[in-house]
PDB file of N, CA and C in Angstrom:
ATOM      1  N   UNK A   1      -9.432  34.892   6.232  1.00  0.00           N
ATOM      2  CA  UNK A   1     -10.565  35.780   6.222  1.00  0.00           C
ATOM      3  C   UNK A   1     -10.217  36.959   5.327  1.00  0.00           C
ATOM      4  N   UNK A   2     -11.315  37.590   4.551  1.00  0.00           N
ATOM      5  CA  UNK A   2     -10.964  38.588   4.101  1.00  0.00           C
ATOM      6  C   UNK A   2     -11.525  39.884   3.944  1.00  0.00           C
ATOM      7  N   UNK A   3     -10.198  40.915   4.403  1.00  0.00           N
ATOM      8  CA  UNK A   3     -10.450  41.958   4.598  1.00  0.00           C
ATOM      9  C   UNK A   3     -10.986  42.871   3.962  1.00  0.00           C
ATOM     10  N   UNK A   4     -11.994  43.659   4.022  1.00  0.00           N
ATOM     11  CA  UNK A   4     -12.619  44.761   3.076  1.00  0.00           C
ATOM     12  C   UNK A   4     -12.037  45.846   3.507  1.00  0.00           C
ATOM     13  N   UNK A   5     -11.508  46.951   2.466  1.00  0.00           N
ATOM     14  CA  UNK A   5     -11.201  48.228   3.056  1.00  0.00           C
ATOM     15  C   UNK A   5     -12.292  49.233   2.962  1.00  0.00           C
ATOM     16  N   UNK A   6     -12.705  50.140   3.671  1.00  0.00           N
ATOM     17  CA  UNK A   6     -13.123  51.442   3.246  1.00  0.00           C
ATOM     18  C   UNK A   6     -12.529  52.277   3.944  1.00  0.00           C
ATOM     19  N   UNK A   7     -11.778  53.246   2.647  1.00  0.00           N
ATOM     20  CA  UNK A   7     -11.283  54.029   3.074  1.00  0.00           C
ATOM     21  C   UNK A   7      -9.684  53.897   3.214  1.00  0.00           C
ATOM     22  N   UNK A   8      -9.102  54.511   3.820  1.00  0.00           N
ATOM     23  CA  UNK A   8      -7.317  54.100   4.140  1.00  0.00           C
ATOM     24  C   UNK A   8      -7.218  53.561   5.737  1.00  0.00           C
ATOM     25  N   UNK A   9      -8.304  54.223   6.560  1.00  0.00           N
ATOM     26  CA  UNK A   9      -7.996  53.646   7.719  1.00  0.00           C
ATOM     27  C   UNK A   9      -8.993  52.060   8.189  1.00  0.00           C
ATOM     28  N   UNK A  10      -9.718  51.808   7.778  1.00  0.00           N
ATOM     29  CA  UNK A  10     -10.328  50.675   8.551  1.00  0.00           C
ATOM     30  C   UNK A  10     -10.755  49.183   7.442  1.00  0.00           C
ATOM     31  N   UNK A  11     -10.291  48.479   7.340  1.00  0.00           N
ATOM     32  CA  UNK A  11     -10.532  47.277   7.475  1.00  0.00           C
ATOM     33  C   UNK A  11     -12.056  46.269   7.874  1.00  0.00           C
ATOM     34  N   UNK A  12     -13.255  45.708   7.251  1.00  0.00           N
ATOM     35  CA  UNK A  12     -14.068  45.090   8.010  1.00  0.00           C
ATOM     36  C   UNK A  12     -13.749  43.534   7.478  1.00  0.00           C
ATOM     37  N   UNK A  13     -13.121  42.654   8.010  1.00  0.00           N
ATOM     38  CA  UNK A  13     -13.707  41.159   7.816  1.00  0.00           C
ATOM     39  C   UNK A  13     -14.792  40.847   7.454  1.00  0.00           C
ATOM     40  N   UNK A  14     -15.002  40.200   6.513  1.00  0.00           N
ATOM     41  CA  UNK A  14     -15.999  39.511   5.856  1.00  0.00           C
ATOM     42  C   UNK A  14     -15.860  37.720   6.505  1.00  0.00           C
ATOM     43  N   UNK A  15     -17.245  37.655   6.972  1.00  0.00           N
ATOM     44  CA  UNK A  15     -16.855  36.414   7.702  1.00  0.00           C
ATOM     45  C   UNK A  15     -17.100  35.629   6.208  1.00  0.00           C
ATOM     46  N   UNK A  16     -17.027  34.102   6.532  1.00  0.00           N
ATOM     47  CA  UNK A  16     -17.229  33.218   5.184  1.00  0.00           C
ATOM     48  C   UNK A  16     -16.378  32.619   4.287  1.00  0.00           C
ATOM     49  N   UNK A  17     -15.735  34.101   4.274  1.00  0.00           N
ATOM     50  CA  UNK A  17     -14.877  34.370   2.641  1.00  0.00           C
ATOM     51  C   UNK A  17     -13.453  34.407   3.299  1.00  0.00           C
ATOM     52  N   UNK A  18     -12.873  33.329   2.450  1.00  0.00           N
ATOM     53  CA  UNK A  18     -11.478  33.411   2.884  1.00  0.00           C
ATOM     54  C   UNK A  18     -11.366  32.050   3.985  1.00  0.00           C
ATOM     55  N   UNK A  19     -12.285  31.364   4.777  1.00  0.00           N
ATOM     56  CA  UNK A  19     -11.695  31.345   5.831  1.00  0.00           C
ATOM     57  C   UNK A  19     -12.111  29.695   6.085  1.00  0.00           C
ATOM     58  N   UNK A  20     -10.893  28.944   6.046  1.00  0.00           N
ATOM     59  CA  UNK A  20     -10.307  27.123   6.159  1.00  0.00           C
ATOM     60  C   UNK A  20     -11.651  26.389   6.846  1.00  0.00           C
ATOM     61  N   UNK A  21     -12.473  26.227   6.337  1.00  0.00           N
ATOM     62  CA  UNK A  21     -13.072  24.984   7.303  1.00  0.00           C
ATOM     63  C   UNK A  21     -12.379  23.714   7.798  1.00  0.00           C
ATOM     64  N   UNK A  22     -12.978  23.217   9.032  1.00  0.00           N
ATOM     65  CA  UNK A  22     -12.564  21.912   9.533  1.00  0.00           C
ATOM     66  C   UNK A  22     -12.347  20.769   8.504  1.00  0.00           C
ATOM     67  N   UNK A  23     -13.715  21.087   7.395  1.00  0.00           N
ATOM     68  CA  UNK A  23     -13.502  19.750   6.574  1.00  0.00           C
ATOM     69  C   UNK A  23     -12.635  20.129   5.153  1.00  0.00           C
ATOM     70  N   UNK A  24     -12.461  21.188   4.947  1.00  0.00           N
ATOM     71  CA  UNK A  24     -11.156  21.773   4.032  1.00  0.00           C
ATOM     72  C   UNK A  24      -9.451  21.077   4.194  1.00  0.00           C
ATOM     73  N   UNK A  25      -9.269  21.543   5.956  1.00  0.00           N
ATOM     74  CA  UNK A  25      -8.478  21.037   6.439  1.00  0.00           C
ATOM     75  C   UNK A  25      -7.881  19.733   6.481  1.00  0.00           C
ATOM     76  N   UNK A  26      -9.256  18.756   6.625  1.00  0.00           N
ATOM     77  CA  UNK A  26      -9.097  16.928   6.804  1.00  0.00           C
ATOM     78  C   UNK A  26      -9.439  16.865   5.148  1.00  0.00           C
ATOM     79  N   UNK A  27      -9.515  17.451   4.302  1.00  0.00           N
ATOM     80  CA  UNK A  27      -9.081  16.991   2.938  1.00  0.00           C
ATOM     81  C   UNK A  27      -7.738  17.326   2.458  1.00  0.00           C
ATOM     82  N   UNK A  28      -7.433  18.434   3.171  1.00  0.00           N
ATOM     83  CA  UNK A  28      -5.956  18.771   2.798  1.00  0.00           C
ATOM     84  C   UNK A  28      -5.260  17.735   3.394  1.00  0.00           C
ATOM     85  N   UNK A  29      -5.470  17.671   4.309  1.00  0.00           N
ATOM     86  CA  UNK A  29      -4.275  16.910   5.506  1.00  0.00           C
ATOM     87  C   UNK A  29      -4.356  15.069   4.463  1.00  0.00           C
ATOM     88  N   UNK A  30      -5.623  15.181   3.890  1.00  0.00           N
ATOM     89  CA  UNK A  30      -5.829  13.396   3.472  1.00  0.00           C
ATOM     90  C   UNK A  30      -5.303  13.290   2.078  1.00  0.00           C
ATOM     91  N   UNK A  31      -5.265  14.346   1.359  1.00  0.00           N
ATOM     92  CA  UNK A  31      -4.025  14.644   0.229  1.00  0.00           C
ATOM     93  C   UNK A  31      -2.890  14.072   0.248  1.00  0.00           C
ATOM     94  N   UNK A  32      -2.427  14.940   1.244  1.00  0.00           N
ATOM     95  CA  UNK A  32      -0.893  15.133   1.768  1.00  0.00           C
ATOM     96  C   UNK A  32      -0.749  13.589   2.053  1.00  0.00           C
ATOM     97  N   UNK A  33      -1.563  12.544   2.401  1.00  0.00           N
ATOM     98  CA  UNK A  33      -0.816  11.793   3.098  1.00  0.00           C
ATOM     99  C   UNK A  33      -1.034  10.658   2.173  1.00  0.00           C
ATOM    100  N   UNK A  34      -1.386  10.910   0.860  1.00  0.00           N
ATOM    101  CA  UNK A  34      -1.871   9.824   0.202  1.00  0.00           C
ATOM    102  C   UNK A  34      -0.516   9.180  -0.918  1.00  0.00           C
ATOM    103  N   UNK A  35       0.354  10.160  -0.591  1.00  0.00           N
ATOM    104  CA  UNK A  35       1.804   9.296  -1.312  1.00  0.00           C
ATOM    105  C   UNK A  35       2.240   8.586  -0.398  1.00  0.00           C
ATOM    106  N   UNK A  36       1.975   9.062   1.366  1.00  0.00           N
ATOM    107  CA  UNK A  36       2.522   7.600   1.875  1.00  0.00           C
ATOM    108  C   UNK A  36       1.341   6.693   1.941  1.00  0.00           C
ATOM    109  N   UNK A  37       0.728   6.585   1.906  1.00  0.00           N
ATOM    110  CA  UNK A  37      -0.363   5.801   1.834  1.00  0.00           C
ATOM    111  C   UNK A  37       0.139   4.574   0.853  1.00  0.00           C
ATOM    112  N   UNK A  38       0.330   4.927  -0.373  1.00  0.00           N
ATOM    113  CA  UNK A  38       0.469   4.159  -1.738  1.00  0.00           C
ATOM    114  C   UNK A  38       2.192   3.317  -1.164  1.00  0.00           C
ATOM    115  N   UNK A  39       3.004   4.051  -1.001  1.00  0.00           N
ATOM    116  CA  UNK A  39       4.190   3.509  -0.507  1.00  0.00           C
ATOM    117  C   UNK A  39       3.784   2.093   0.719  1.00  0.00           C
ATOM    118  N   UNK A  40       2.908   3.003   1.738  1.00  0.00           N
ATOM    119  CA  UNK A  40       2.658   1.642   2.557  1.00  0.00           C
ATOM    120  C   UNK A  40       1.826   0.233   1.582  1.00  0.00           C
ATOM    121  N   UNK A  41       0.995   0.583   0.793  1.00  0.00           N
ATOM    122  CA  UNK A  41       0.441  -0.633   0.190  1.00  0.00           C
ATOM    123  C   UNK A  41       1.604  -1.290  -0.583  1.00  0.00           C
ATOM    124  N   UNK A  42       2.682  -0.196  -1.433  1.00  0.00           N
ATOM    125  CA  UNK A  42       3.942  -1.175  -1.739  1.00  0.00           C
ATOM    126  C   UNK A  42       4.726  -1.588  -1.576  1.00  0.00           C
ATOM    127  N   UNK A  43       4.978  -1.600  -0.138  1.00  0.00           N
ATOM    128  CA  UNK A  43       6.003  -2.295   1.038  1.00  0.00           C
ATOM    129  C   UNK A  43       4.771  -3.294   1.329  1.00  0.00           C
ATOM    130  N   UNK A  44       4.231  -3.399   1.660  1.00  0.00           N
ATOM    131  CA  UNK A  44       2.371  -4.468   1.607  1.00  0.00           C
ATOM    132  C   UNK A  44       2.790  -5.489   1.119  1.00  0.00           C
ATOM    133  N   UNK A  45       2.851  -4.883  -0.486  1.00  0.00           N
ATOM    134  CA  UNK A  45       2.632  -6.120  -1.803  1.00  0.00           C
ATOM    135  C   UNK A  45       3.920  -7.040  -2.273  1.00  0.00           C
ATOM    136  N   UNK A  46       4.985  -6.262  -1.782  1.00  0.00           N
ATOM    137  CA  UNK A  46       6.166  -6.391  -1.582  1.00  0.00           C
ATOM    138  C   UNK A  46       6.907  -7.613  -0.768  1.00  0.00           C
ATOM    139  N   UNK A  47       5.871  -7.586   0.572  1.00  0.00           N
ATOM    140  CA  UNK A  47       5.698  -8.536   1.492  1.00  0.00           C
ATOM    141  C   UNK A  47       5.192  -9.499   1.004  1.00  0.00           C
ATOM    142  N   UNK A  48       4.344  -9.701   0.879  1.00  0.00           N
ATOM    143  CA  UNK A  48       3.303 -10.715   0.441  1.00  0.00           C
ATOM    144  C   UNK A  48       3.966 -11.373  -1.067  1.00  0.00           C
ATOM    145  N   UNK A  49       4.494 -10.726  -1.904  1.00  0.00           N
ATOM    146  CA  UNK A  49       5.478 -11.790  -2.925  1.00  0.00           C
ATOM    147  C   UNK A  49       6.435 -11.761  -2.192  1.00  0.00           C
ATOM    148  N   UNK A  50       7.356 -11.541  -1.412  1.00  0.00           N
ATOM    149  CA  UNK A  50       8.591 -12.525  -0.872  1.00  0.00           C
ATOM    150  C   UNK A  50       8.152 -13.694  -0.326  1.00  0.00           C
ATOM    151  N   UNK A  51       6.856 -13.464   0.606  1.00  0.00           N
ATOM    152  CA  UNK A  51       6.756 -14.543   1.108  1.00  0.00           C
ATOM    153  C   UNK A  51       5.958 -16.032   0.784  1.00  0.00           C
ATOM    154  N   UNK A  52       5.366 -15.420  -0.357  1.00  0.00           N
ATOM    155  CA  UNK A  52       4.719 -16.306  -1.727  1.00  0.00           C
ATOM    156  C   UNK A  52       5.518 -16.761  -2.377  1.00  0.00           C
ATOM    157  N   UNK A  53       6.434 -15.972  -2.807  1.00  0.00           N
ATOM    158  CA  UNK A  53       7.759 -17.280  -3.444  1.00  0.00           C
ATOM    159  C   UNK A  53       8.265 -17.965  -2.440  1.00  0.00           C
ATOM    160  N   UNK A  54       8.815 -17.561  -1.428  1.00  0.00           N
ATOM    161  CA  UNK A  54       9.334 -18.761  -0.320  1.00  0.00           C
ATOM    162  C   UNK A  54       8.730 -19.753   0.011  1.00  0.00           C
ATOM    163  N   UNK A  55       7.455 -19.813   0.125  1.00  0.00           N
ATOM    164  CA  UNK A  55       6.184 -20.982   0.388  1.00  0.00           C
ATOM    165  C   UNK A  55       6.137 -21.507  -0.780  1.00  0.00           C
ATOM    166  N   UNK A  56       6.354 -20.848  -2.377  1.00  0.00           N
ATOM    167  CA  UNK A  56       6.150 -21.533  -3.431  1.00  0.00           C
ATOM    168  C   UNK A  56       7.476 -22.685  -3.490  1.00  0.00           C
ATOM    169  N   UNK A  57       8.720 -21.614  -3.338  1.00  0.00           N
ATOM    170  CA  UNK A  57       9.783 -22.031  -2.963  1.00  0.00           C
ATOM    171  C   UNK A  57      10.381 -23.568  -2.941  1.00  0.00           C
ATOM    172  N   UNK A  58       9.461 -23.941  -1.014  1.00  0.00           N
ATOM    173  CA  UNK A  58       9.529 -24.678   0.216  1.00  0.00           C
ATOM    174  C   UNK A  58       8.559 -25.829  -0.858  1.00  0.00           C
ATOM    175  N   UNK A  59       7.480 -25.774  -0.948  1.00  0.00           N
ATOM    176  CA  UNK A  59       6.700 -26.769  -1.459  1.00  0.00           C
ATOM    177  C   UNK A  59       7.208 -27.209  -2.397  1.00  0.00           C
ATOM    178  N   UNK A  60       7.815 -26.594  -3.349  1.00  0.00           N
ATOM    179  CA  UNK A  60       8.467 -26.884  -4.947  1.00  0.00           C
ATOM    180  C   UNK A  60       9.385 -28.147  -4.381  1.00  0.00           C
ATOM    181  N   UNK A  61      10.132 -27.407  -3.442  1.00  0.00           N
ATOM    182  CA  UNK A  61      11.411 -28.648  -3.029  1.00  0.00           C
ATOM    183  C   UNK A  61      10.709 -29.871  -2.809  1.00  0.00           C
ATOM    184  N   UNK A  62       9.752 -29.829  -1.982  1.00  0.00           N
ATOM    185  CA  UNK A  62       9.434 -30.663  -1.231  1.00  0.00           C
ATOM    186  C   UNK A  62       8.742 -31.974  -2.452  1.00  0.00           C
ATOM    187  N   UNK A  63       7.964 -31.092  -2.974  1.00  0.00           N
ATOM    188  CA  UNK A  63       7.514 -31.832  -4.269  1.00  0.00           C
ATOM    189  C   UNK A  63       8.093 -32.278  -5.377  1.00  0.00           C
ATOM    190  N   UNK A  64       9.192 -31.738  -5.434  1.00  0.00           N
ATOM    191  CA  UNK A  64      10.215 -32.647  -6.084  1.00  0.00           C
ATOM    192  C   UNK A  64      10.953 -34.206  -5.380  1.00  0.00           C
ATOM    193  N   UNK A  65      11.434 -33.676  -4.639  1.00  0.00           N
ATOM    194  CA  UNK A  65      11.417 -35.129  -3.630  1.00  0.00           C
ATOM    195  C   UNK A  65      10.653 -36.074  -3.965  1.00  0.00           C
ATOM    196  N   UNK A  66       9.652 -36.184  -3.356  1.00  0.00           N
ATOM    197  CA  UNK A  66       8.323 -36.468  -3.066  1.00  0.00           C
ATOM    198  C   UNK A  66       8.409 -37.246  -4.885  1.00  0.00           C
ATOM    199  N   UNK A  67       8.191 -36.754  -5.975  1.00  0.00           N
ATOM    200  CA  UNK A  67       8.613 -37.134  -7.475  1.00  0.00           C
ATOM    201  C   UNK A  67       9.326 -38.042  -7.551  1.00  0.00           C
ATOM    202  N   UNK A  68      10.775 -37.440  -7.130  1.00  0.00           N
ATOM    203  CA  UNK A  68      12.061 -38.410  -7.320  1.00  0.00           C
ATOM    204  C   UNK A  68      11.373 -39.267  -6.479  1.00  0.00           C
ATOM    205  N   UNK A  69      11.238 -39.882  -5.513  1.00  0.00           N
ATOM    206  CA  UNK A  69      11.020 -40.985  -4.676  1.00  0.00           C
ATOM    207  C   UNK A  69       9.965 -41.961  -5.443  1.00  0.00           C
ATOM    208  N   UNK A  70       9.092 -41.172  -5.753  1.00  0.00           N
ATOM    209  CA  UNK A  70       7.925 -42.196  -6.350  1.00  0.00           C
ATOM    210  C   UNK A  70       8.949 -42.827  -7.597  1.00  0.00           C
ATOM    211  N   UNK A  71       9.490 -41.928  -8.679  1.00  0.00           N
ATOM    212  CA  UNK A  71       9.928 -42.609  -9.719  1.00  0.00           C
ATOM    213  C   UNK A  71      11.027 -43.377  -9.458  1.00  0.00           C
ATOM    214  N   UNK A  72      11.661 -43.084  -8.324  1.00  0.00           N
ATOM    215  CA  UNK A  72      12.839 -44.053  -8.201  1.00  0.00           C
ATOM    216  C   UNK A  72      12.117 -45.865  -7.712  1.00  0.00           C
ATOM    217  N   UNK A  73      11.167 -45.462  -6.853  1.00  0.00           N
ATOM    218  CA  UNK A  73      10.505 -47.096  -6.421  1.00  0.00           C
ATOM    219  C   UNK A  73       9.826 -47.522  -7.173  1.00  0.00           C
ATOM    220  N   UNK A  74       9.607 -46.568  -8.600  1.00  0.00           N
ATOM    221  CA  UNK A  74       8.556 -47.160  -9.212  1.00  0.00           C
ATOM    222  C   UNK A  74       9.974 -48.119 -10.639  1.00  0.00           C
ATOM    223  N   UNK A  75      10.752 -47.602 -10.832  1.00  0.00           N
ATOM    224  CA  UNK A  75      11.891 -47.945 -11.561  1.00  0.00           C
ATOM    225  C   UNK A  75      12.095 -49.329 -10.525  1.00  0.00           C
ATOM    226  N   UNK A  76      12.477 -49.226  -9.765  1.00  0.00           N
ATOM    227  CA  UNK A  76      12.788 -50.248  -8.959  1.00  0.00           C
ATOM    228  C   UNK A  76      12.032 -51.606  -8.481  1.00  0.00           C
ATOM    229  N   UNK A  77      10.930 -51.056  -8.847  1.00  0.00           N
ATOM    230  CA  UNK A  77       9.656 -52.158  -9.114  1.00  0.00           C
ATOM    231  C   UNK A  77       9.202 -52.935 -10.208  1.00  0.00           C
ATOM    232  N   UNK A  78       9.931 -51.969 -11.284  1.00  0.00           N
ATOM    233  CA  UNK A  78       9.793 -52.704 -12.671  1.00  0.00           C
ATOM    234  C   UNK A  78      10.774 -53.659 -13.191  1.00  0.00           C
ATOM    235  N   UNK A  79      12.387 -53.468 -12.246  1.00  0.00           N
ATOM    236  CA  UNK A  79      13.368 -54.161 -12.420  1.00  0.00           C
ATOM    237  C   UNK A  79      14.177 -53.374 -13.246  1.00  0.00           C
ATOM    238  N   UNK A  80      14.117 -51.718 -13.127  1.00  0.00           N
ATOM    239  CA  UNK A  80      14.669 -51.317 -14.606  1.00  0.00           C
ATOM    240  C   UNK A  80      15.913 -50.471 -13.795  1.00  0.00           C
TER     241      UNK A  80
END
């Protein structure tokens, strides 16, 4: 709030001027929290490719197998 002087002894507050609204506050406070914010989405994204390569991973193996086997019976079918 801010103070008006008149004079040396008295002081009047000026209402209005100077003084934090509620929704001042919840923009400040939503500032402040928006570097962790970004950190949580990149621990997020972070997640989500470890566990996208491991599933890419798991299937890759599997599908290789799955390859070798066909070409080995299929070699083996031709007599070669």
């Amino acid at each position: 709030m801010l103070l008006v002087s008149h004079g040396r002894r008295s002081q009047i507050p000026v209402p209005g001027i100077g003084v934090e609204t509620d929704a001042h506050n919840t923009l400040q406070a939503h500032r402040d929290e928006s570097g962790a914010t970004a950190i949580e989405y990149g621990l997020i994204a972070a997640l989500i490719s470890v566990v996208t390569i491991a599933a890419i991973t798991a299937v890759g193996t599997q599908l290789s197998t799955t390859f070798n086997t066909i070409s080995t019976d299929l070699s083996t079918a031709n007599g070669n």
